[in-house]
Protein backbone atom coordinates (compact mmCIF):
# COMPACT_ATOMS: atom_id res chain seq x y z
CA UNK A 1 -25.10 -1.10 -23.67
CA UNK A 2 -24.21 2.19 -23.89
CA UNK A 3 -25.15 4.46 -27.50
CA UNK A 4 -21.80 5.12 -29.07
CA UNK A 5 -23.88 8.17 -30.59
CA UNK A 6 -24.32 9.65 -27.41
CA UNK A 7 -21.18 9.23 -26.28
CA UNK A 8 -19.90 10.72 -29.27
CA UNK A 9 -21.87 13.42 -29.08
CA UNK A 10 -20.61 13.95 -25.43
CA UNK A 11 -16.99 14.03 -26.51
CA UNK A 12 -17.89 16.29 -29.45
CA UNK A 13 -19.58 18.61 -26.52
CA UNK A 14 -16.02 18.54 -24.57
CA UNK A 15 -13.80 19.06 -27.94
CA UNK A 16 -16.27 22.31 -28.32
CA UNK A 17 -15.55 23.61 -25.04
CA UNK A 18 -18.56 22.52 -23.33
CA UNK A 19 -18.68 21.26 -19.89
CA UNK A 20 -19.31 17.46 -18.85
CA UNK A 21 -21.03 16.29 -16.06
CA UNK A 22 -19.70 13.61 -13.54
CA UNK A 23 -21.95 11.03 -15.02
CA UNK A 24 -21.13 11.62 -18.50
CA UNK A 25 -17.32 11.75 -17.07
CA UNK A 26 -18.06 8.33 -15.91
CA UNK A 27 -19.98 7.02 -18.95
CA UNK A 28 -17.04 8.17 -21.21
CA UNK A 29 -14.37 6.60 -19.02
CA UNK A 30 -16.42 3.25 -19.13
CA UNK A 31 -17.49 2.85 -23.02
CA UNK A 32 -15.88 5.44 -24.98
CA UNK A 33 -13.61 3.87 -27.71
CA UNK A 34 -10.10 4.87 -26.57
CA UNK A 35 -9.05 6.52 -29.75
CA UNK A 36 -12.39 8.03 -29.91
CA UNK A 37 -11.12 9.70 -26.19
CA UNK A 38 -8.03 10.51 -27.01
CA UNK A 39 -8.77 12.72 -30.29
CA UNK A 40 -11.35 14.51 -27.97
CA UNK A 41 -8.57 15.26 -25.21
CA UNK A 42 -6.31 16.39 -27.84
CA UNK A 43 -8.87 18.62 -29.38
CA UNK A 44 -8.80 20.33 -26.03
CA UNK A 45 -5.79 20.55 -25.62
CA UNK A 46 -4.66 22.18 -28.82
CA UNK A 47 -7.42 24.92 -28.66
CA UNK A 48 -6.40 25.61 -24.99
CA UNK A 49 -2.77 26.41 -26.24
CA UNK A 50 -3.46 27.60 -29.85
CA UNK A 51 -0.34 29.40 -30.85
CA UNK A 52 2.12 26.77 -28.61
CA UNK A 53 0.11 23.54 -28.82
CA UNK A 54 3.19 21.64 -30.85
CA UNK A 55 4.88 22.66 -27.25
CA UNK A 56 5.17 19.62 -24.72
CA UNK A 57 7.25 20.82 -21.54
CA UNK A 58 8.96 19.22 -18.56
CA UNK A 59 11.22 20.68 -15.81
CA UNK A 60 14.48 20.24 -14.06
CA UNK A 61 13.66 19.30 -10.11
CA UNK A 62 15.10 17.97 -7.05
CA UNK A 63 12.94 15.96 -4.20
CA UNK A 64 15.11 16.35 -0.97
CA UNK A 65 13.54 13.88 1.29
CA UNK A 66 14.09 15.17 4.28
CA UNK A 67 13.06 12.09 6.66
CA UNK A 68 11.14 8.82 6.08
CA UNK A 69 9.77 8.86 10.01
CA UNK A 70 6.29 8.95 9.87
CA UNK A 71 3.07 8.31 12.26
CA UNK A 72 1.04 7.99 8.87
CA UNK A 73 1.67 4.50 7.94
CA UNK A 74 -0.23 4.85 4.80
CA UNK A 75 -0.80 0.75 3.65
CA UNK A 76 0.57 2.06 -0.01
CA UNK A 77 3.43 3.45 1.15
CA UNK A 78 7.20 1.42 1.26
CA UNK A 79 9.03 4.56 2.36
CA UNK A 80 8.10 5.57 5.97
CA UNK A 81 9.79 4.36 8.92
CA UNK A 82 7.76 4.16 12.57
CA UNK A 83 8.88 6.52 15.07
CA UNK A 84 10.22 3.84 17.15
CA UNK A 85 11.99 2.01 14.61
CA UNK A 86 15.21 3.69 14.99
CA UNK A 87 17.24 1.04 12.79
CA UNK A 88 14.94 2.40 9.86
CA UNK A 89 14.37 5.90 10.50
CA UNK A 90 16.48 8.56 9.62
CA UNK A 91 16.27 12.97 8.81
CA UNK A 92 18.68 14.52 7.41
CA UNK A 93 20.22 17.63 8.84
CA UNK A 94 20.05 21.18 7.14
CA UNK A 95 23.80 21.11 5.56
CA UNK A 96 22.71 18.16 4.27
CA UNK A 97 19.64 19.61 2.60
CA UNK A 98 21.56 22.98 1.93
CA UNK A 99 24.43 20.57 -0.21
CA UNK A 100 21.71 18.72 -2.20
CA UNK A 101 20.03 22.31 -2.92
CA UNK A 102 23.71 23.60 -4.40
CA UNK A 103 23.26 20.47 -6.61
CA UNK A 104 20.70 21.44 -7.88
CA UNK A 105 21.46 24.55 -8.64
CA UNK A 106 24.95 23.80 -10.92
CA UNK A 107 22.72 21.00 -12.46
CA UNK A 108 20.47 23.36 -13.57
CA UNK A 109 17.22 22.70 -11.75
CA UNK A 110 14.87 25.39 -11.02
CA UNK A 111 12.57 23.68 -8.39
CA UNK A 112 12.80 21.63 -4.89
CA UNK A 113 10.19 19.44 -3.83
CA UNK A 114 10.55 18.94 -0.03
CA UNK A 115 8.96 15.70 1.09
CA UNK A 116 9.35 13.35 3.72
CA UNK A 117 6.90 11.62 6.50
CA UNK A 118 4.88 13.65 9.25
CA UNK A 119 7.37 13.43 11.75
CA UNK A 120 6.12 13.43 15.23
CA UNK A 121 8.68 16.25 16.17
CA UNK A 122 8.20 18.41 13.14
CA UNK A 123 6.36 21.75 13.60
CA UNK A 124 5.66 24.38 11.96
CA UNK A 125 8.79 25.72 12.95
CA UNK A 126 10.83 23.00 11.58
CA UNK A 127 9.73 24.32 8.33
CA UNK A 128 10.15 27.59 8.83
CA UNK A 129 13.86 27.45 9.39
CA UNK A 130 14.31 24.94 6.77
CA UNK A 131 12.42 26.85 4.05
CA UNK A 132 14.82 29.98 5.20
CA UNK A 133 17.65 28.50 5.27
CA UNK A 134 17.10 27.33 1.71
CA UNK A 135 16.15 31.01 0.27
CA UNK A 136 18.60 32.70 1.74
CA UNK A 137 21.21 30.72 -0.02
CA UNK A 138 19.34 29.67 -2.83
CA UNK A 139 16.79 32.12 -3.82
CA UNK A 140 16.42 31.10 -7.33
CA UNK A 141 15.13 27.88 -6.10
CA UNK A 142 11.42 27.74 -6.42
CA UNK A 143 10.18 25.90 -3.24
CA UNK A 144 7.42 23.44 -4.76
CA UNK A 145 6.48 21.07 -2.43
CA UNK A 146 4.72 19.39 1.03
CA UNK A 147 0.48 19.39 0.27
CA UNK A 148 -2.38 19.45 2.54
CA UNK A 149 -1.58 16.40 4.54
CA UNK A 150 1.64 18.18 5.68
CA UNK A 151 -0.24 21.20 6.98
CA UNK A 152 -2.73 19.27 8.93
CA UNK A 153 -0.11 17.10 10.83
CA UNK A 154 2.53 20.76 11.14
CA UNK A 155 -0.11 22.45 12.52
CA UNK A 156 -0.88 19.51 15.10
CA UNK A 157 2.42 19.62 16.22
CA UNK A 158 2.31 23.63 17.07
CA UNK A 159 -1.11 24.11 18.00
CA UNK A 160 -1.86 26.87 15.24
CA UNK A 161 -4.50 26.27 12.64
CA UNK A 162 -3.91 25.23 9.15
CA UNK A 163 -4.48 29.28 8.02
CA UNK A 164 -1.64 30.28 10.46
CA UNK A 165 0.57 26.77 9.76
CA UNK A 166 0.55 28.25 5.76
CA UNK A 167 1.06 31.83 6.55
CA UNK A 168 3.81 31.03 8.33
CA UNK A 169 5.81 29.05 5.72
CA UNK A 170 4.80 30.45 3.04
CA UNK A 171 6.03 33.51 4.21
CA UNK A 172 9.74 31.84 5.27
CA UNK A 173 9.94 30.26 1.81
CA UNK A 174 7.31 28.12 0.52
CA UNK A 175 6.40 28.95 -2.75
CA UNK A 176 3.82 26.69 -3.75
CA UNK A 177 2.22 23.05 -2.70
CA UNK A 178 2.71 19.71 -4.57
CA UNK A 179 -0.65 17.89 -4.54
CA UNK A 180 0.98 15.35 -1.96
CA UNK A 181 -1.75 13.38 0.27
CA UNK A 182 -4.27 13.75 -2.15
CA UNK A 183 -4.24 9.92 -3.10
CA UNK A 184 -8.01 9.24 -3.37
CA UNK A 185 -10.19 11.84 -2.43
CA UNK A 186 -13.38 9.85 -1.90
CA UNK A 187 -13.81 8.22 2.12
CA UNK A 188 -14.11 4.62 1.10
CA UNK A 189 -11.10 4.06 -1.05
CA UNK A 190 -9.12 6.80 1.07
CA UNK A 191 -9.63 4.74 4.60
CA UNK A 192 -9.03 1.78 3.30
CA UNK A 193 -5.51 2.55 2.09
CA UNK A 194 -4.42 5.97 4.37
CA UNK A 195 -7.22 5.63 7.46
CA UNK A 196 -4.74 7.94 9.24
CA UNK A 197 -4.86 10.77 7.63
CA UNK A 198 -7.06 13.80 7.21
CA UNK A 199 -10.46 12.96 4.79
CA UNK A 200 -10.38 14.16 1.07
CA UNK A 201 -12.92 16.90 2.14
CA UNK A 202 -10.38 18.38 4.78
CA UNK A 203 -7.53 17.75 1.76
CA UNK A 204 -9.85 19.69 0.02
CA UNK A 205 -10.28 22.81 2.34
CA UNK A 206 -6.86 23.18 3.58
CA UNK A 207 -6.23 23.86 -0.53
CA UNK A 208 -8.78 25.83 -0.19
CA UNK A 209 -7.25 27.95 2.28
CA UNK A 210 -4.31 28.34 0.71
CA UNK A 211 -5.64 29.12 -2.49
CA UNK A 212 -7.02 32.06 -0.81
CA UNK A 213 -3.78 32.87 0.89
CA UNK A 214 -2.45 33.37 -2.38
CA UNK A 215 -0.64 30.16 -2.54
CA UNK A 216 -0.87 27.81 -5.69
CA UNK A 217 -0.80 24.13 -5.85
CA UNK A 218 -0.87 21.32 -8.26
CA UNK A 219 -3.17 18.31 -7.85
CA UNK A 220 -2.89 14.51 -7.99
CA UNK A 221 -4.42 11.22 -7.77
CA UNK A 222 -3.23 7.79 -7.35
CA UNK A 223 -4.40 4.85 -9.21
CA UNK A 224 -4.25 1.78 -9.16
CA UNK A 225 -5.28 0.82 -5.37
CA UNK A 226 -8.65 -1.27 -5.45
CA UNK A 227 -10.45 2.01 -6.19
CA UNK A 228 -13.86 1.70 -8.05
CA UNK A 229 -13.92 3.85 -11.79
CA UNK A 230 -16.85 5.80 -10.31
CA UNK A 231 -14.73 6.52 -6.88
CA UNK A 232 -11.71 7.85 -10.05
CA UNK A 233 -14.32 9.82 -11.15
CA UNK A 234 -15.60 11.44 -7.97
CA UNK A 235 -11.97 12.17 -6.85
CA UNK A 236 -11.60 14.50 -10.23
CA UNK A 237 -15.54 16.12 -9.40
CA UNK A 238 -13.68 17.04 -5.99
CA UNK A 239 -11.19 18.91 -6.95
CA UNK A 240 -13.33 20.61 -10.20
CA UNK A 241 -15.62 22.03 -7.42
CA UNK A 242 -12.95 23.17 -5.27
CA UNK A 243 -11.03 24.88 -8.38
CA UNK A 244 -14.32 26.30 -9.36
CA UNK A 245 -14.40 28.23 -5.77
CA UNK A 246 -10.50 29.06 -5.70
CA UNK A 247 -8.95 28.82 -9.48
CA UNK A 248 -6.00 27.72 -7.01
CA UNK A 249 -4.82 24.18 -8.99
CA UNK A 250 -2.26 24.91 -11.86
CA UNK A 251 -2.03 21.21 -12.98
CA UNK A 252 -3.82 17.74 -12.28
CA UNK A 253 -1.25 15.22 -12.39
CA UNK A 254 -2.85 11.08 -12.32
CA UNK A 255 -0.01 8.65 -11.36
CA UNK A 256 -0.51 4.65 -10.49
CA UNK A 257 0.63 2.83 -7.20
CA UNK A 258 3.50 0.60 -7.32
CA UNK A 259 3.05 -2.38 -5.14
CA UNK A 260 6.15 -3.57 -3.85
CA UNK A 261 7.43 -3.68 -0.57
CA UNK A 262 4.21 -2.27 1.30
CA UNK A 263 0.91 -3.55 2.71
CA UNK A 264 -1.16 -3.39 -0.37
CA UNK A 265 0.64 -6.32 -2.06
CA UNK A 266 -1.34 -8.36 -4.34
CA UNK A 267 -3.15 -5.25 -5.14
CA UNK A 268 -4.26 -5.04 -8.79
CA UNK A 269 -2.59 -2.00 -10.61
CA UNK A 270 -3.50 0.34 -12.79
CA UNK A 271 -3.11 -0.64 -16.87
CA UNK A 272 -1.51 1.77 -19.31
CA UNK A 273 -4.59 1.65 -20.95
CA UNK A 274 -6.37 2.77 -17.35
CA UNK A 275 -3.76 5.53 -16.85
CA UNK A 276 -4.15 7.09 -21.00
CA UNK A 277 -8.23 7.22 -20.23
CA UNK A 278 -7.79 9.16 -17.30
CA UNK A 279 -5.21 11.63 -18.59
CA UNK A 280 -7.91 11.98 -21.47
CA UNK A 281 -11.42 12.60 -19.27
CA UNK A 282 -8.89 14.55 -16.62
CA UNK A 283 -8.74 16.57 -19.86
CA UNK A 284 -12.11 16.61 -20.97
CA UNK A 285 -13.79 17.48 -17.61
CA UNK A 286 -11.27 19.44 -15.57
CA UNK A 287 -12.21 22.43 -18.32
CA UNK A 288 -10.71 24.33 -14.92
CA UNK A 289 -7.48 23.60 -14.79
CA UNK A 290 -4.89 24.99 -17.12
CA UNK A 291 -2.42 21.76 -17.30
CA UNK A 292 -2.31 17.73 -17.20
CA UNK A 293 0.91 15.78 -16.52
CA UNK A 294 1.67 12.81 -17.81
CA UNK A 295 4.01 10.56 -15.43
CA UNK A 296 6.54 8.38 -17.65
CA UNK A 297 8.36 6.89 -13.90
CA UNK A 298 5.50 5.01 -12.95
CA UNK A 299 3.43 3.92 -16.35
CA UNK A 300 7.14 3.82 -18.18
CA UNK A 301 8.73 5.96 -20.81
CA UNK A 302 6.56 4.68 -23.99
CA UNK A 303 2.78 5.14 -22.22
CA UNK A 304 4.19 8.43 -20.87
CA UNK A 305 5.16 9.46 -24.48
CA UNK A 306 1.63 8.47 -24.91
CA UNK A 307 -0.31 10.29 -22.60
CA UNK A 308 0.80 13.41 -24.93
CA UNK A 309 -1.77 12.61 -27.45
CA UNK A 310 -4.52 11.70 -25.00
CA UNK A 311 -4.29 15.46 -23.36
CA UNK A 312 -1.64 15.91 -21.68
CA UNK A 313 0.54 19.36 -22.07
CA UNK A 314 3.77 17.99 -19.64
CA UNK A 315 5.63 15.48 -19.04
CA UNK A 316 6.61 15.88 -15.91
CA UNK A 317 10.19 16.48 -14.20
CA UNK A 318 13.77 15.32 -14.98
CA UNK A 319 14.47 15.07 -10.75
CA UNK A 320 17.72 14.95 -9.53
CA UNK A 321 17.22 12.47 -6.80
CA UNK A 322 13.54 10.53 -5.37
CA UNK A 323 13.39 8.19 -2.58
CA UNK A 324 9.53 7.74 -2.30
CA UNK A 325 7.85 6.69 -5.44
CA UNK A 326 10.80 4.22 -5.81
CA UNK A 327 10.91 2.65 -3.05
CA UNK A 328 7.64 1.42 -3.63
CA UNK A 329 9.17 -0.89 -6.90
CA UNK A 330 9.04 2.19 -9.81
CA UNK A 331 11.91 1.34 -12.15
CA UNK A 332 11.68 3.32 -14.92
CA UNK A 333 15.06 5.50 -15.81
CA UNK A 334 15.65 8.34 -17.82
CA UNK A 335 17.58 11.60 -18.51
CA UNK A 336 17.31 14.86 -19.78
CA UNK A 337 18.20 13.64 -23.29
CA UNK A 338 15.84 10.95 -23.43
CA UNK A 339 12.77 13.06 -22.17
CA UNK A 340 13.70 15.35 -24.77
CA UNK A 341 13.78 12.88 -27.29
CA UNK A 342 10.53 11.10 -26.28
CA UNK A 343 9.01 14.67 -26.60
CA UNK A 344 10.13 14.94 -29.43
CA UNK A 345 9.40 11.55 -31.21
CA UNK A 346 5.64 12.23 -29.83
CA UNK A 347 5.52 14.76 -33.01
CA UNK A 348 5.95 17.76 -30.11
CA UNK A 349 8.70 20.74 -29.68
CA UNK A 350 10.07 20.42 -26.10
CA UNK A 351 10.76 23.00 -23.88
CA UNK A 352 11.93 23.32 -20.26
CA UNK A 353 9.47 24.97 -18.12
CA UNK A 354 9.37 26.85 -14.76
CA UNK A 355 6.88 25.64 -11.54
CA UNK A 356 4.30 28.07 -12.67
CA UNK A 357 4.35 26.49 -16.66
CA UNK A 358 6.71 29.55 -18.39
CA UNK A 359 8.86 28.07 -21.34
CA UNK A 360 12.61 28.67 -19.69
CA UNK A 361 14.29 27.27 -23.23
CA UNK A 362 12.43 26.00 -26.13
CA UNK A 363 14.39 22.94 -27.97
CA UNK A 364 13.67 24.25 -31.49
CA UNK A 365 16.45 22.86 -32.74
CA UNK A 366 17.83 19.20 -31.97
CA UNK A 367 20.95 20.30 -32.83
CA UNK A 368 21.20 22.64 -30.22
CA UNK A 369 19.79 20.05 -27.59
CA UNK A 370 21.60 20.51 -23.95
CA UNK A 371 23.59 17.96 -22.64
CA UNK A 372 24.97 17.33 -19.39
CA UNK A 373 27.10 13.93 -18.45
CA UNK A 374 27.37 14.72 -15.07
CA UNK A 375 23.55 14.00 -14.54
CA UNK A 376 23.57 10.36 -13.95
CA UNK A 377 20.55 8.08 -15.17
CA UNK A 378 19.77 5.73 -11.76
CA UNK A 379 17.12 4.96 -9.25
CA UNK A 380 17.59 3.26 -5.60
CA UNK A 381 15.57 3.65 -3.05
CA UNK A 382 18.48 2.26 -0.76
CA UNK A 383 20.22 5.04 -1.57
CA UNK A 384 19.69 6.40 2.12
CA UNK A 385 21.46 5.00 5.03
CA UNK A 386 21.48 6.25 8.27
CA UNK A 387 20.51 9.58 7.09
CA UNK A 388 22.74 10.06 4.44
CA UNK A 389 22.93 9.38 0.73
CA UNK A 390 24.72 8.23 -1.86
CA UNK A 391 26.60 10.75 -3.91
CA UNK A 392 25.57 9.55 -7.47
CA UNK A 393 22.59 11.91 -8.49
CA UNK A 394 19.31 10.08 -9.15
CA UNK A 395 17.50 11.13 -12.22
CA UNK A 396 13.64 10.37 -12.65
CA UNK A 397 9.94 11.55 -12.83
CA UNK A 398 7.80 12.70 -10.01
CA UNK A 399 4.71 15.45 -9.41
């Protein structure tokens, strides 16, 4: 049995500053009382932001999905359609995209995530004119969005390596990458649920690359999947040695899978209680990375609220519309109100925030709270039909 001294005096190490090894990660995550953990993380996280720690932020998004055809066919994943399946399958064309953008925009959002499947057609220069097309008539959109999975499979298509693949759109639009494909970094849990894709080392360097390119990303990991605590662990080592080489990750953002309606079924999930002691030890030993998300649409609203006192500094996005996540059986609804309020009720000020973390408006006072009635409260993944979508705005949480 573990010494609870020791432990403690690891997680008094962390509070102080000091830096925790992968084992001691792992030892904490195992045995460490949870409120022990979370006072730790918290510790951290109020020195990191002395002056604005009573800040929590979140920030106003859109995910434009722009098709679910995809020769992927991650086993987590109840979004993606086969390229054959043409009952299924559907992309949506750029007025389409261009509409949902100008949605955005009156609604107040400052970001687009653009995600869909790796779409046997879709180039490089697919993204290109999209990514154009959106900054020329929206260029106070921040472009947020695709990862390191959709570089590997862009560049495929064209021929180009992943350097030129994220020259390219990053110089048409793209302003920064979501940590999309990450999953789990580590080979065993990775092939066993995405054996398609690239391995969590390439992940790794195509980040890498466009770290050095000057383009910043956020970073992610799914739980929940039949992944080993020590496998959680050495997913978080991998990308603390990559941000040691590139500084390039702004946030680490640890979300759980959602079984339904995929080939994982019968999977065991993730527990709230799983979910708070990672946001704490992502806290504790990514002593590299500037922010940690909590994500209310998966773990619900109240463990969400939660992960604010175990280290996180966010709570993630009010999004205007998400196809992916829910499709995959997350239920969990909420507005701008509520997020505000949950802040808020979590003994924190809220503020909305920009993709890079700035504090756009600062909800000092509740009587001055924003409010919006057009921005309706509802998820559905079967929303989409035949490449369109329903009108009625979808409001939830993503990366």
């Amino acid at each position: 049995m573990t010494d609870q001294a020791v432990l403690q005096s690891v997680l008094d190490r962390a509070a102080a500053g000091g830096r925790i090894t992968k084992e001691e990660a792992l030892d904490l995550y195992r045995h460490a009382p949870l409120h022990a953990l979370g006072q730790a993380a918290d510790a951290v996280r109020r020195r990191r932001y002395a002056g604005t720690e009573h800040i929590a932020t979140y920030i106003i998004e859109r995910n434009i999905n722009y098709t679910n055809v995809c020769v992927t066919a991650c086993k987590f994943c109840a979004f993606y359609a086969a390229p054959k399946d043409t009952k299924k399958g559907w992309s949506r064309d750029l007025d389409d995209i261009l509409r949902r953008c100008a949605e955005t925009v009156e609604l107040g959002g400052t970001q687009i995530m653009f995600q869909g499947g790796h779409h046997p057609d879709y180039g490089v220069e697919y993204y290109e004119h999209h990514f154009s097309a959106i900054k020329k008539d929206f260029p106070q959109l921040v472009i947020h969005s695709l990862g390191a999975s959709e570089v590997e499979h862009m560049a495929r298509i064209s021929g180009v390596s992943a350097e030129e693949a994220i020259r390219r759109i990053h110089a048409a639009g793209l302003d920064s990458f979501a940590g999309a494909g990450a999953e789990l970094l580590p080979a065993r849990p990775r092939k066993a649920i995405a054996p398609l894709k690239e391995s969590g080392e390439r992940w790794l360097e195509i980040m890498e690359i466009a770290h050095k390119l000057g383009v910043e990303s956020t970073s992610t990991m799914l739980m929940g999947t039949g992944e080993t605590n020590a496998e959680r662990i050495e997913h978080i080592a991998m990308i603390r040695d990559t941000q040691d080489r590139t500084g390039g990750f702004r946030a680490f953002i640890p979300y759980t899978y959602q079984p339904e309606n995929n080939h994982l079924k019968g999977r065991t999930q993730a527990t709230i209680f799983e979910y708070l002691r990672m946001i704490a030890i992502a806290r504790l030993f990514l002593d590299n990375i500037a922010h940690i998300q909590g994500s209310w649409l998966t773990v619900g609203k109240e463990a969400g609220q939660l992960s604010l006192h175990y280290g996180a500094d966010d709570l993630g996005s009010i999004m205007l519309e998400e196809n992916v996540v829910s499709s995959a059986g997350a239920k969990h609804r909420s507005n701008r109100q509520e997020i505000i309020d949950l802040i808020r009720k979590a003994g924190r000020t809220p503020a909305q925030r920009a993709t890079t973390y700035e504090h756009l408006l600062v909800h000092e006072d509740p009587a001055n709270d924003p409010a919006d009635d057009r921005v309706v409260s509802h998820i559905s993944s079967t929303a989409i039909e035949g490449g369109t979508a329903h009108p009625e705005l979808k409001l939830i949480s993503a990366n």
